[in-house]
N, C-alpha and C. Protein backbone atom coordinates (compact mmCIF):
# COMPACT_ATOMS: atom_id res chain seq x y z
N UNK A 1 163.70 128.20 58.63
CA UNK A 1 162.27 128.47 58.44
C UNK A 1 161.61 127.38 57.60
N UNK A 2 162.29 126.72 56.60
CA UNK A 2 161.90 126.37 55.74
C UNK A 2 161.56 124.53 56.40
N UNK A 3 162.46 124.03 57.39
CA UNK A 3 162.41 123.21 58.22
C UNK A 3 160.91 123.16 59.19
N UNK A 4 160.85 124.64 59.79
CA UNK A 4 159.85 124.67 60.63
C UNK A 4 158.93 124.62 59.98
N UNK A 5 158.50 125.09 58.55
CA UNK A 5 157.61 124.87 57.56
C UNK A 5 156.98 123.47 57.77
N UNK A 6 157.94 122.57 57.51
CA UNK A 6 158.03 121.19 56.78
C UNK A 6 157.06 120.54 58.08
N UNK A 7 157.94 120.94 59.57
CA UNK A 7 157.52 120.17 60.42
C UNK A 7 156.25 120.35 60.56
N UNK A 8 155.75 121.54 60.68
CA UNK A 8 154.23 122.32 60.78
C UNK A 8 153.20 121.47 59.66
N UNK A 9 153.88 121.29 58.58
CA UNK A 9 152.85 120.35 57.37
C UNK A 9 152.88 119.07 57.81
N UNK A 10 153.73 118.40 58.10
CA UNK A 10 153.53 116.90 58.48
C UNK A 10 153.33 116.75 59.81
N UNK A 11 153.37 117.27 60.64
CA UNK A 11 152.07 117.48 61.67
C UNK A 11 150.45 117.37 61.42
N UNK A 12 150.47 118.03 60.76
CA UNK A 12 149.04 118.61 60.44
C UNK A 12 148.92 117.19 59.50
N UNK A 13 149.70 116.50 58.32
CA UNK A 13 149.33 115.46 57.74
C UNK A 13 148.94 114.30 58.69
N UNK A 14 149.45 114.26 59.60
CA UNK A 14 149.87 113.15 60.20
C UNK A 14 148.54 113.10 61.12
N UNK A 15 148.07 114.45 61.58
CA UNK A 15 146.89 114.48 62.27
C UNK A 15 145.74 113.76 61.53
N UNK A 16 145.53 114.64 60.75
CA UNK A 16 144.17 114.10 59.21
C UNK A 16 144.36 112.97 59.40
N UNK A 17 145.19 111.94 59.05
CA UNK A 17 145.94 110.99 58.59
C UNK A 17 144.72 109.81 59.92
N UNK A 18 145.13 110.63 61.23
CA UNK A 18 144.84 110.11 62.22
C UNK A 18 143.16 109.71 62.44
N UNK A 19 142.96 111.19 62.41
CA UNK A 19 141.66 111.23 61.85
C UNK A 19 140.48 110.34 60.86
N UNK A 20 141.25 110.43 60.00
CA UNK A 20 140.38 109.52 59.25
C UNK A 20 140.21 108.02 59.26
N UNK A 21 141.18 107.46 59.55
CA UNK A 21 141.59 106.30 60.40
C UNK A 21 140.88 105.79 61.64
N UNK A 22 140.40 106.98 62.59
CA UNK A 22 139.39 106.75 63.78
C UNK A 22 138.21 106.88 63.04
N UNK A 23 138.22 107.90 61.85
CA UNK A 23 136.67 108.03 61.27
C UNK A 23 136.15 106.41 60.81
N UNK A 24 136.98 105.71 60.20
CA UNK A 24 136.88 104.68 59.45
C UNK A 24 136.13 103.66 60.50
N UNK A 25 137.10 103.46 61.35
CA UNK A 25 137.02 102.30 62.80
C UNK A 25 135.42 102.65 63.02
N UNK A 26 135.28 103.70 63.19
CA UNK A 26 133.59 103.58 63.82
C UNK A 26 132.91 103.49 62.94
N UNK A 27 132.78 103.64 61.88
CA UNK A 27 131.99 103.33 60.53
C UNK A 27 131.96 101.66 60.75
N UNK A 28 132.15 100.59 61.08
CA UNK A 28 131.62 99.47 61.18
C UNK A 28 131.80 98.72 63.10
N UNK A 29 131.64 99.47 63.79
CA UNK A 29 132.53 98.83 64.82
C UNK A 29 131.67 97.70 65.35
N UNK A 30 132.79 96.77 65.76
CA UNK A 30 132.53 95.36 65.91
C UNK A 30 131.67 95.57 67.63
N UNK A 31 130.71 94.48 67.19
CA UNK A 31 129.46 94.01 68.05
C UNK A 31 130.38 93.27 69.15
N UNK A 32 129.79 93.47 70.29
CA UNK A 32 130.49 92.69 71.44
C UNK A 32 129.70 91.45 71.32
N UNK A 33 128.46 91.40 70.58
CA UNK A 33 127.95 89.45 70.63
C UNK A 33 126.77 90.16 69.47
N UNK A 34 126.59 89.02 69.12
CA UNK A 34 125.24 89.08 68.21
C UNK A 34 124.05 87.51 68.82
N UNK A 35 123.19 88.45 68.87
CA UNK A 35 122.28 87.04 69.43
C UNK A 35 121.18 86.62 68.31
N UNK A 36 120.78 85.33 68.42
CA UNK A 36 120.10 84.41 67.29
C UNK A 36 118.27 85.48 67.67
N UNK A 37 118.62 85.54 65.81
CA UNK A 37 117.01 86.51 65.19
C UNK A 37 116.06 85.75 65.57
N UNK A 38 115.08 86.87 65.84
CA UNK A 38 113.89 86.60 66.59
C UNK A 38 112.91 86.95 65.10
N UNK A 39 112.03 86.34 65.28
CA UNK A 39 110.61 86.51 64.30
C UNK A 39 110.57 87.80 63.75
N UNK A 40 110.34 88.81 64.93
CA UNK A 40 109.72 90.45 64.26
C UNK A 40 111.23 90.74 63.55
N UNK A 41 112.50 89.93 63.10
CA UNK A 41 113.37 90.68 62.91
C UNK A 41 112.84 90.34 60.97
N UNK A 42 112.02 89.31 60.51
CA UNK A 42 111.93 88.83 59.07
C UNK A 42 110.88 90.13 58.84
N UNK A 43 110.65 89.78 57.51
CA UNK A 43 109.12 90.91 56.53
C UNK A 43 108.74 89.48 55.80
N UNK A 44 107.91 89.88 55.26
CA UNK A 44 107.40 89.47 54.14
C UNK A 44 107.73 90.05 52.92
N UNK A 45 108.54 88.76 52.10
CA UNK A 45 108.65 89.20 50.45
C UNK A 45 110.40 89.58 50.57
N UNK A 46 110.78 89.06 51.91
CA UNK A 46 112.65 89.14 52.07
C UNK A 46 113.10 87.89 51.42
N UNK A 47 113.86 88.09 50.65
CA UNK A 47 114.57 87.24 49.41
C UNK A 47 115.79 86.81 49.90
N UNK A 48 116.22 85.72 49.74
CA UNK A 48 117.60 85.52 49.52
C UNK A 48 118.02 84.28 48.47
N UNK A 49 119.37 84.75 47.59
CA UNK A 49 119.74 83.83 46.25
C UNK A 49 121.10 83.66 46.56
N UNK A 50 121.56 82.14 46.44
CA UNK A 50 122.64 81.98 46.69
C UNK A 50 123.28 80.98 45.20
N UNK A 51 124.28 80.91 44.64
CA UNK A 51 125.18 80.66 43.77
C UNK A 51 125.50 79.24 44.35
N UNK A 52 125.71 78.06 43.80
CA UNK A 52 126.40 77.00 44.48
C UNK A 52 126.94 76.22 43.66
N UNK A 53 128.25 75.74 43.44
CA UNK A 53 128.68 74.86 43.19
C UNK A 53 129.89 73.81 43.20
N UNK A 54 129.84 72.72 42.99
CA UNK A 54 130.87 71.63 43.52
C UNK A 54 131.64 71.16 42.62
N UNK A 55 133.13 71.05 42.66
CA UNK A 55 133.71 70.32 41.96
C UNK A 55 134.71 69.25 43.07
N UNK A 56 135.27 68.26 41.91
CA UNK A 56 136.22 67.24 42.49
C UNK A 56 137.73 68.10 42.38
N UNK A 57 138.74 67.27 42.65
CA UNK A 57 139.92 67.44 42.36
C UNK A 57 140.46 67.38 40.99
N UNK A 58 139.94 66.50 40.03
CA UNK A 58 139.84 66.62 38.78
C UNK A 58 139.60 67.09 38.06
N UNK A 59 138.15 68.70 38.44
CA UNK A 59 137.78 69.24 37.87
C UNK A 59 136.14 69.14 37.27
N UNK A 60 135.79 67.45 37.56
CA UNK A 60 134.61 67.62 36.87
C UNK A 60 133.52 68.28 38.28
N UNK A 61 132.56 69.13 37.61
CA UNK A 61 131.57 69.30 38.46
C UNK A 61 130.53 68.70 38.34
N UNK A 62 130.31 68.50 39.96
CA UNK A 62 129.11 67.88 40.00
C UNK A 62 127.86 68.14 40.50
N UNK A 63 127.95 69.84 41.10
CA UNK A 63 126.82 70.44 40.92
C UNK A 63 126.48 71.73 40.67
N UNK A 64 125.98 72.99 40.18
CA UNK A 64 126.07 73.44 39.67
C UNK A 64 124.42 74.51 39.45
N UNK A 65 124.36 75.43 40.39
CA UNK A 65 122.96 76.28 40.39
C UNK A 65 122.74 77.06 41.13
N UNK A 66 121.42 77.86 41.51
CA UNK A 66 121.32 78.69 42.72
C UNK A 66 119.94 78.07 43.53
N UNK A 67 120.24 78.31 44.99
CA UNK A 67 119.26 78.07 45.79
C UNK A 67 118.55 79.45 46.44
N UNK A 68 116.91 79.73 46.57
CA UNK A 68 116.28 80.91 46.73
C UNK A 68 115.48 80.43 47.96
N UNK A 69 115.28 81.06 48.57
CA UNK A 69 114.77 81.21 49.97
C UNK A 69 114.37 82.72 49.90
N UNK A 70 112.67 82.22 50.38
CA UNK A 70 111.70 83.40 50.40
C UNK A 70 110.76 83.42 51.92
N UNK A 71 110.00 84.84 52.30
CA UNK A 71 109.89 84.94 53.06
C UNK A 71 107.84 84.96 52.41
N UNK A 72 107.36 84.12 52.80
CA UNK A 72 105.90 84.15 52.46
C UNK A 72 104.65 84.24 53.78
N UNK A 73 103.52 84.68 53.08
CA UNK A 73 102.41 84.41 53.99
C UNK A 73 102.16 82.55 53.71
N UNK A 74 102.14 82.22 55.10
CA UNK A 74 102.27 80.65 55.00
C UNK A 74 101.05 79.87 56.04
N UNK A 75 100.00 80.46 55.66
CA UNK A 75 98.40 80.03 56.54
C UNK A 75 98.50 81.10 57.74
N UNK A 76 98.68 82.53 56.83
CA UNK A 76 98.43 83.42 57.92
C UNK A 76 99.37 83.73 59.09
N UNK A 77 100.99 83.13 58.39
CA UNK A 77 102.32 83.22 59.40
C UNK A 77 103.13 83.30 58.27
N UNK A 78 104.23 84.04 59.05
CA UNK A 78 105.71 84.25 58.17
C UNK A 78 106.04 82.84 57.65
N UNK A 79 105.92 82.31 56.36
CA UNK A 79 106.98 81.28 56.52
C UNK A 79 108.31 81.48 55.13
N UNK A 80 108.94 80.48 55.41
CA UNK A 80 110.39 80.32 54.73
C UNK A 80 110.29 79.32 53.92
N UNK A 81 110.58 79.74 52.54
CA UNK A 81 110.07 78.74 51.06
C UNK A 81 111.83 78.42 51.44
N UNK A 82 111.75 76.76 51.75
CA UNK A 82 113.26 76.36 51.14
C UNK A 82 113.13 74.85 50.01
N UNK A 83 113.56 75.18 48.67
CA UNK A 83 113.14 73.86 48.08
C UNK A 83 111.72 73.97 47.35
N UNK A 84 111.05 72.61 47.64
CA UNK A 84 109.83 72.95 47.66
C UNK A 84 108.98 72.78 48.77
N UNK A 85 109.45 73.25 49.86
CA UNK A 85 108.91 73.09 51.07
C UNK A 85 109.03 74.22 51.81
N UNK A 86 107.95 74.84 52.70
CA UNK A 86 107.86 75.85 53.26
C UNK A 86 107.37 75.88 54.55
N UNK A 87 108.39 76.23 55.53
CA UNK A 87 108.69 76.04 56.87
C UNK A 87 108.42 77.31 57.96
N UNK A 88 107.40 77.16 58.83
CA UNK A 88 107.23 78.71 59.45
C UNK A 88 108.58 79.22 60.40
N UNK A 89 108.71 80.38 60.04
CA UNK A 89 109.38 80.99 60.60
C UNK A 89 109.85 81.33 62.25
N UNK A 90 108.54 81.18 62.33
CA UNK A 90 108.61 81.14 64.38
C UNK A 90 109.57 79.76 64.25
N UNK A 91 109.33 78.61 63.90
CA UNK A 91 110.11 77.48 63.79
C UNK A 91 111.75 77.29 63.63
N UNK A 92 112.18 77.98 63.22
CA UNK A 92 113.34 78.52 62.14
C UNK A 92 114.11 79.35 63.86
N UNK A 93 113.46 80.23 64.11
CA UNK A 93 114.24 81.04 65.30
C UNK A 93 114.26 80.17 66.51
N UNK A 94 113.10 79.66 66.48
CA UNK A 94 113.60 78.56 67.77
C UNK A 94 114.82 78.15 68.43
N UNK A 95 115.00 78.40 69.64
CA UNK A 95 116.33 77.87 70.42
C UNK A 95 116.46 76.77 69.98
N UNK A 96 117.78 76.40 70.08
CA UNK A 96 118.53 74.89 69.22
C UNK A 96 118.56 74.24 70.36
N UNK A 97 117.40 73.22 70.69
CA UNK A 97 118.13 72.53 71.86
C UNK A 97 118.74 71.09 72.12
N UNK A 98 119.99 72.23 71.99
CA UNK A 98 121.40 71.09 71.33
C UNK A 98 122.74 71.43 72.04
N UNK A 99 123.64 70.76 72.71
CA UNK A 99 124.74 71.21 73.26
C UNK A 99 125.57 71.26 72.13
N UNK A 100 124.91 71.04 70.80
CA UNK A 100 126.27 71.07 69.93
C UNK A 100 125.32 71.38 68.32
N UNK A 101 125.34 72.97 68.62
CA UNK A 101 124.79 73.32 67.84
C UNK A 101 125.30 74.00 66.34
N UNK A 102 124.51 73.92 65.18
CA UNK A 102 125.51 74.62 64.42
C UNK A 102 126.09 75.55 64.71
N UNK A 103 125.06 77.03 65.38
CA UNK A 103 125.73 78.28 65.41
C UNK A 103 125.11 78.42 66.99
N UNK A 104 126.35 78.72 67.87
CA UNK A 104 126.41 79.03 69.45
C UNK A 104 125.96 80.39 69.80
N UNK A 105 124.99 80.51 70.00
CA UNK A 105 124.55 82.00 70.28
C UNK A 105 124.74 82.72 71.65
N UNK A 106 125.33 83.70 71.94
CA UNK A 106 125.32 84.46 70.78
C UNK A 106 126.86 84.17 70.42
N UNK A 107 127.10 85.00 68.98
CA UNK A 107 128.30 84.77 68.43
C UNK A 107 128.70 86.14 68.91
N UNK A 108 129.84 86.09 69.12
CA UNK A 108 130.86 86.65 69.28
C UNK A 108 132.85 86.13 68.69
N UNK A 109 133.70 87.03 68.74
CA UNK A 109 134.99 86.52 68.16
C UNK A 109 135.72 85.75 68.86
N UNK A 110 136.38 84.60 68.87
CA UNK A 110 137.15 83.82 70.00
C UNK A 110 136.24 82.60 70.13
N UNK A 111 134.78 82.98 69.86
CA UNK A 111 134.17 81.97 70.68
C UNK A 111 134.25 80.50 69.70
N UNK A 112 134.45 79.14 70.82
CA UNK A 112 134.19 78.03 69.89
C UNK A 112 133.55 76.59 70.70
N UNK A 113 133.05 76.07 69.93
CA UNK A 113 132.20 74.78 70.29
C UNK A 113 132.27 73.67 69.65
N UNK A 114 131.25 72.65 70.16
CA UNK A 114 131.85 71.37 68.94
C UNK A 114 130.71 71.36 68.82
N UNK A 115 130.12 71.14 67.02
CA UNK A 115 128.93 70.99 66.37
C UNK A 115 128.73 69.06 65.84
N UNK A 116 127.70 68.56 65.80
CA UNK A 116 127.66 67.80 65.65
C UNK A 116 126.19 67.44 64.79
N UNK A 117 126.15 66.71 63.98
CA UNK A 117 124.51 66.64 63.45
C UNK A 117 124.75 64.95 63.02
N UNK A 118 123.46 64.49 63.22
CA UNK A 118 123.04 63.34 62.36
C UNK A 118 121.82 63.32 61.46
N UNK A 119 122.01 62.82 60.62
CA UNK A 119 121.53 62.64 59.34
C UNK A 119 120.89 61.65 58.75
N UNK A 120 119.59 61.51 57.78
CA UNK A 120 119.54 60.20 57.42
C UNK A 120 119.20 60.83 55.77
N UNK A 121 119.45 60.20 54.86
CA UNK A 121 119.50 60.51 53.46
C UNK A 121 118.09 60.13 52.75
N UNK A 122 117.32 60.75 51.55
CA UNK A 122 116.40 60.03 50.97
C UNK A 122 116.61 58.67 51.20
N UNK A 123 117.87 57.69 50.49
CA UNK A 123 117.87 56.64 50.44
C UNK A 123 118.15 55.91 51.33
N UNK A 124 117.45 56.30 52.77
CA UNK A 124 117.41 55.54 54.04
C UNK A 124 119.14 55.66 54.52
N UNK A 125 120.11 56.10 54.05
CA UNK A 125 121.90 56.24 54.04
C UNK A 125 121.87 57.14 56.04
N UNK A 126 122.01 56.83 56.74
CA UNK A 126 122.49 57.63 57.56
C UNK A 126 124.04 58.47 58.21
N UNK A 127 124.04 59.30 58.55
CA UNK A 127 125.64 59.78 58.91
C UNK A 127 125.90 60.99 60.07
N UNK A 128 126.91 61.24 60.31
CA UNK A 128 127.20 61.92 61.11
C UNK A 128 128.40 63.03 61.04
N UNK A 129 127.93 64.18 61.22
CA UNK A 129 129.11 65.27 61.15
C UNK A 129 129.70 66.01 62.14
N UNK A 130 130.93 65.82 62.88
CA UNK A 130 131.13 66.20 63.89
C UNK A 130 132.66 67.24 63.87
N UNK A 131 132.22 67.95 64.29
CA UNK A 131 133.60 69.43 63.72
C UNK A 131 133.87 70.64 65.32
N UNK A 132 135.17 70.92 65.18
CA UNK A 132 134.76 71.75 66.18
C UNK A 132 134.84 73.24 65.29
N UNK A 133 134.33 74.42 65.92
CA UNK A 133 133.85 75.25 65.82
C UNK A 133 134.58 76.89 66.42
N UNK A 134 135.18 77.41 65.34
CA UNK A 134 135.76 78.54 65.96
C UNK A 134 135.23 80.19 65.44
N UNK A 135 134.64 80.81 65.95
CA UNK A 135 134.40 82.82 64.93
C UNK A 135 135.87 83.14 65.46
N UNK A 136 136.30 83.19 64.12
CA UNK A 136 137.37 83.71 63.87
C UNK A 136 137.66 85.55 63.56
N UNK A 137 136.95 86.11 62.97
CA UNK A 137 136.65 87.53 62.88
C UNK A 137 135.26 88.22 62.57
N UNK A 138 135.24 89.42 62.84
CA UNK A 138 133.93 90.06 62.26
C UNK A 138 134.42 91.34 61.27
N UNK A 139 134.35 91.40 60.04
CA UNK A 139 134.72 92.56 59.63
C UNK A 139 133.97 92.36 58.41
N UNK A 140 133.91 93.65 57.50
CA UNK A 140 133.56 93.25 56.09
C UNK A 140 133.85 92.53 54.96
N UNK A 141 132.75 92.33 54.37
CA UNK A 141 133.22 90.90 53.47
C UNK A 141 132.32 91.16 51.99
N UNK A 142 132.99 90.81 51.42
CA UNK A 142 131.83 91.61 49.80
C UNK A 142 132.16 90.24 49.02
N UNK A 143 130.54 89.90 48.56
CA UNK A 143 129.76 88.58 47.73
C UNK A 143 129.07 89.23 46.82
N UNK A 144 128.50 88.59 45.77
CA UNK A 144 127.91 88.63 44.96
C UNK A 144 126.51 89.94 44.86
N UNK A 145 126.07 89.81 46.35
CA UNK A 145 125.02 90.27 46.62
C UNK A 145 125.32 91.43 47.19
N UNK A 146 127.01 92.11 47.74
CA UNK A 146 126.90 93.57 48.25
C UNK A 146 127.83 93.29 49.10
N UNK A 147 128.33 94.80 49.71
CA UNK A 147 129.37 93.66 50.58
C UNK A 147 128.14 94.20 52.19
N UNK A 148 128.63 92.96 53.10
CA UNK A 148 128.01 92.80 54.49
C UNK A 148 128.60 93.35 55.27
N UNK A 149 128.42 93.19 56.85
CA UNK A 149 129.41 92.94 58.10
C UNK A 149 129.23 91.46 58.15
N UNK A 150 130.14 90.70 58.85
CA UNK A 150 129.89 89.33 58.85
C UNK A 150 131.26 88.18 59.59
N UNK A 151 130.42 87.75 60.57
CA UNK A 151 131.33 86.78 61.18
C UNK A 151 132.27 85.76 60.61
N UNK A 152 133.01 85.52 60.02
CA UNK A 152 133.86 84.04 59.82
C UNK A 152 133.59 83.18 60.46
N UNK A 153 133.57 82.13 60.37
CA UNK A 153 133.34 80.58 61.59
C UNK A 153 134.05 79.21 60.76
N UNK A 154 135.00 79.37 61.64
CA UNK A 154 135.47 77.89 60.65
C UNK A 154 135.28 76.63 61.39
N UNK A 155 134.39 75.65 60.47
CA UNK A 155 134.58 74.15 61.31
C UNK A 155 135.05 73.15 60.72
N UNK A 156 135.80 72.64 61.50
CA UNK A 156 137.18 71.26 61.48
C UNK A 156 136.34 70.07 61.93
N UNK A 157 136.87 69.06 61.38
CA UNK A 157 136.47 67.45 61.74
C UNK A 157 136.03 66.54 60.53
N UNK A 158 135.06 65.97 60.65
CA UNK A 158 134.46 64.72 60.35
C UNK A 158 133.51 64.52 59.85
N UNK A 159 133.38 63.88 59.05
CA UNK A 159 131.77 63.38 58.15
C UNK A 159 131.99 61.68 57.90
N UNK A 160 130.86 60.74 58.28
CA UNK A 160 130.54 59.71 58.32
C UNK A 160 129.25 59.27 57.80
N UNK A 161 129.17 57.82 57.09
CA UNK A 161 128.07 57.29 57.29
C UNK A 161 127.90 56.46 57.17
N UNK A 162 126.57 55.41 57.07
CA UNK A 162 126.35 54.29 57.45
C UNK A 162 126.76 53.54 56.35
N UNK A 163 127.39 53.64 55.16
CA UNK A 163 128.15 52.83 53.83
C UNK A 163 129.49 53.18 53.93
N UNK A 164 130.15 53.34 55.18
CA UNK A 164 131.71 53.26 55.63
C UNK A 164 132.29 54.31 55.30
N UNK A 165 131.44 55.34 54.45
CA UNK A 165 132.37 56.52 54.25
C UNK A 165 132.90 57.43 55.54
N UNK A 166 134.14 57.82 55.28
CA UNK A 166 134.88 58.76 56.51
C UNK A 166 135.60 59.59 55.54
N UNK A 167 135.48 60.95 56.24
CA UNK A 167 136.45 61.98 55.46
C UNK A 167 136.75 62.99 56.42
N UNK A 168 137.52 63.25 56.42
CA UNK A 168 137.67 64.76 57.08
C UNK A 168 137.28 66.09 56.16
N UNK A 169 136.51 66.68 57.14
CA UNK A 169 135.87 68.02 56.75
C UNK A 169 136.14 69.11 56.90
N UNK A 170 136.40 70.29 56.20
CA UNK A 170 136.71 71.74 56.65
C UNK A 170 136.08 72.53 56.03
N UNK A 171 135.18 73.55 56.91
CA UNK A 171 134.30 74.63 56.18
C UNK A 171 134.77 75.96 57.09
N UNK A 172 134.23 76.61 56.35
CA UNK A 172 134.53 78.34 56.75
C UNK A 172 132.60 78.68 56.18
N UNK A 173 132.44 79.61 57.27
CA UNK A 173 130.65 80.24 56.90
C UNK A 173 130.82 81.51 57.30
N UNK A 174 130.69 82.59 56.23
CA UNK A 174 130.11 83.95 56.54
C UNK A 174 128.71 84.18 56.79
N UNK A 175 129.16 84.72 57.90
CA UNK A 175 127.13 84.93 58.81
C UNK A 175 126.97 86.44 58.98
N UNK A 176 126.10 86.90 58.49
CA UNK A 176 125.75 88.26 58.38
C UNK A 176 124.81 88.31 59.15
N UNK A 177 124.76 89.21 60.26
CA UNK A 177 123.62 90.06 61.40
C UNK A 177 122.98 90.52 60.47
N UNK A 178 122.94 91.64 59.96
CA UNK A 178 122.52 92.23 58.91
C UNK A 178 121.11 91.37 58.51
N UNK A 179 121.67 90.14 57.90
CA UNK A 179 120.44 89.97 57.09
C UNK A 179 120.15 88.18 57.56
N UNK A 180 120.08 87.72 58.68
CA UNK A 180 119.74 87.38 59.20
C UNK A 180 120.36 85.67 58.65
N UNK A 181 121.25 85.51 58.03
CA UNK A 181 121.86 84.61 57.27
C UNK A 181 123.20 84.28 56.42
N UNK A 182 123.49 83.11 56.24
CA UNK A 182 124.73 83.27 56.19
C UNK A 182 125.32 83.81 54.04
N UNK A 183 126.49 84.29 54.26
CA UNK A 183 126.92 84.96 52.30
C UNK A 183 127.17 84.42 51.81
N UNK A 184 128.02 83.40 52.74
CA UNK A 184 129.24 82.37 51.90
C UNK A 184 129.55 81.01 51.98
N UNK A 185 130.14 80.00 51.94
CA UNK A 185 130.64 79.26 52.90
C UNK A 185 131.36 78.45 51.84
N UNK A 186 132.55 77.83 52.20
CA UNK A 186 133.31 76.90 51.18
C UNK A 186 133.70 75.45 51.97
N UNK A 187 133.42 74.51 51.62
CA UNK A 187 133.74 73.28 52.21
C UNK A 187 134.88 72.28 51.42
N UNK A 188 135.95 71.28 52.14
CA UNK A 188 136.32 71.23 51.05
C UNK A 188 136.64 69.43 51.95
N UNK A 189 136.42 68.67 51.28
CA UNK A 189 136.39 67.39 51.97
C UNK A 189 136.45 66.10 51.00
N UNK A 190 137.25 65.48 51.51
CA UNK A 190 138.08 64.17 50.78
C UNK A 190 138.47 64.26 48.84
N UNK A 191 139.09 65.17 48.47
CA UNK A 191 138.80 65.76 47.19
C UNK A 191 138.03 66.35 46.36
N UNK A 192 136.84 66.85 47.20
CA UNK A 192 135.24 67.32 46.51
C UNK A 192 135.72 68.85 47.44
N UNK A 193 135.42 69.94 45.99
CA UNK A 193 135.39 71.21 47.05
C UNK A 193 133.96 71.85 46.67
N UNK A 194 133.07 72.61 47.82
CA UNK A 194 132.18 73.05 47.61
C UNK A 194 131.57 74.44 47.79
N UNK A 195 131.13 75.45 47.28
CA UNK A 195 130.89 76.74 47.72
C UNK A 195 129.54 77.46 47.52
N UNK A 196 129.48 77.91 48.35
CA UNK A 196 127.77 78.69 48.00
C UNK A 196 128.24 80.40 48.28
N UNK A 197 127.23 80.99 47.54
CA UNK A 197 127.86 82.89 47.92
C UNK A 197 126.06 83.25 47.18
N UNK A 198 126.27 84.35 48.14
CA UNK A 198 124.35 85.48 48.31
C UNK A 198 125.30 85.68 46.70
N UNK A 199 124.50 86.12 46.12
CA UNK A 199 123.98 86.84 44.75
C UNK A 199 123.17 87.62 44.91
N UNK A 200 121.90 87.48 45.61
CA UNK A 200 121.24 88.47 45.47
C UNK A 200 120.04 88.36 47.28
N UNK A 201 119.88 89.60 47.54
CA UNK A 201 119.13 89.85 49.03
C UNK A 201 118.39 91.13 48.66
N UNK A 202 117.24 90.76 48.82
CA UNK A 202 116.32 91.93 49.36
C UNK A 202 115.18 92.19 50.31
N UNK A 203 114.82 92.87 50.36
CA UNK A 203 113.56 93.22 51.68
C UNK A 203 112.04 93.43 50.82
């Protein structure tokens, strides 16, 4: 009896057990694609603060602050304070038309591309960054600012420019649907490592 007891309870544990486990899974379940935000998806007065900073291999840093990006009335249109410059938003969602774009829309897991950008610096310096591109997972991820849902994307390759520098590059970027931008991202290239993380998001 005391057997049939036992079996009857760990049954029944094993069920719950089961249970809550499927309860969990649907509490975030992964998006079959996420496609690039459209205008009506911003407000006005949506915040975002990000943490950033760089060190060498040695330790000294060499930069060191936070960057804020705001969502303003900008001559009677959404625009996006980055810096000291403020960029409309319809602008910002615009299709990338680029075969080698930062972020391949829509994202989904598996998917990968080769990103490429050129560059020219205040001091007239030009360069080129060329990486390929993999979303590696979507699951939760907790920053400074809360935790998200949020894609991984790691990109591999290259950074160049016109004063002979070459390095190889590797970044990882957390991209949150959610809030229309990315949490995290760490880069780490020719002995300089670099990281940015949300601190703070609101609506």
């Amino acid at each position: 009896m005391k057997i049939i007891t036992v079996l009857k309870y760990s049954t029944k544990l094993v069920l719950i057990l089961v249970v809550l486990v499927l309860a969990s899974c649907k509490t975030h379940p992964e998006p079959t694609m996420t496609k690039q935000p459209v205008l009506s998806d911003y407000s006005l007065g949506e915040k975002w603060v990000w943490k950033y900073k760089g060190v060498t291999d040695e330790g000294e840093v060499r930069s060191n602050g936070t960057d804020t990006r705001k969502i303003v009335n900008f001559k009677g249109a959404l625009g996006m304070t980055i810096g000291k410059d403020t960029v409309l938003v319809s602008e910002i969602v615009k299709p990338e038309d680029s075969d080698t774009p930062k972020y391949k829309w829509p994202l989904e897991v598996g998917k990968t591309w080769q990103y490429e950008k050129n560059w020219t610096s205040q001091d007239g310096t030009t360069g080129k960054q060329s990486q390929d591109a993999e979303v590696l997972s979507f699951k939760e991820e907790t920053v400074g600012a809360g935790a998200f849902m949020a894609y991984t994307i790691q990109y591999k390759g290259t950074v160049s420019n016109s004063r002979g520098y070459n390095a190889k590059t590797d970044e990882v970027w957390w991209y949150a649907p959610e809030i229309k931008n990315f949490i995290k991202m760490t880069q780490i290239q020719d002995g300089f490592s670099y990281t940015e993380e949300l601190i703070e998001y609101s609506k």
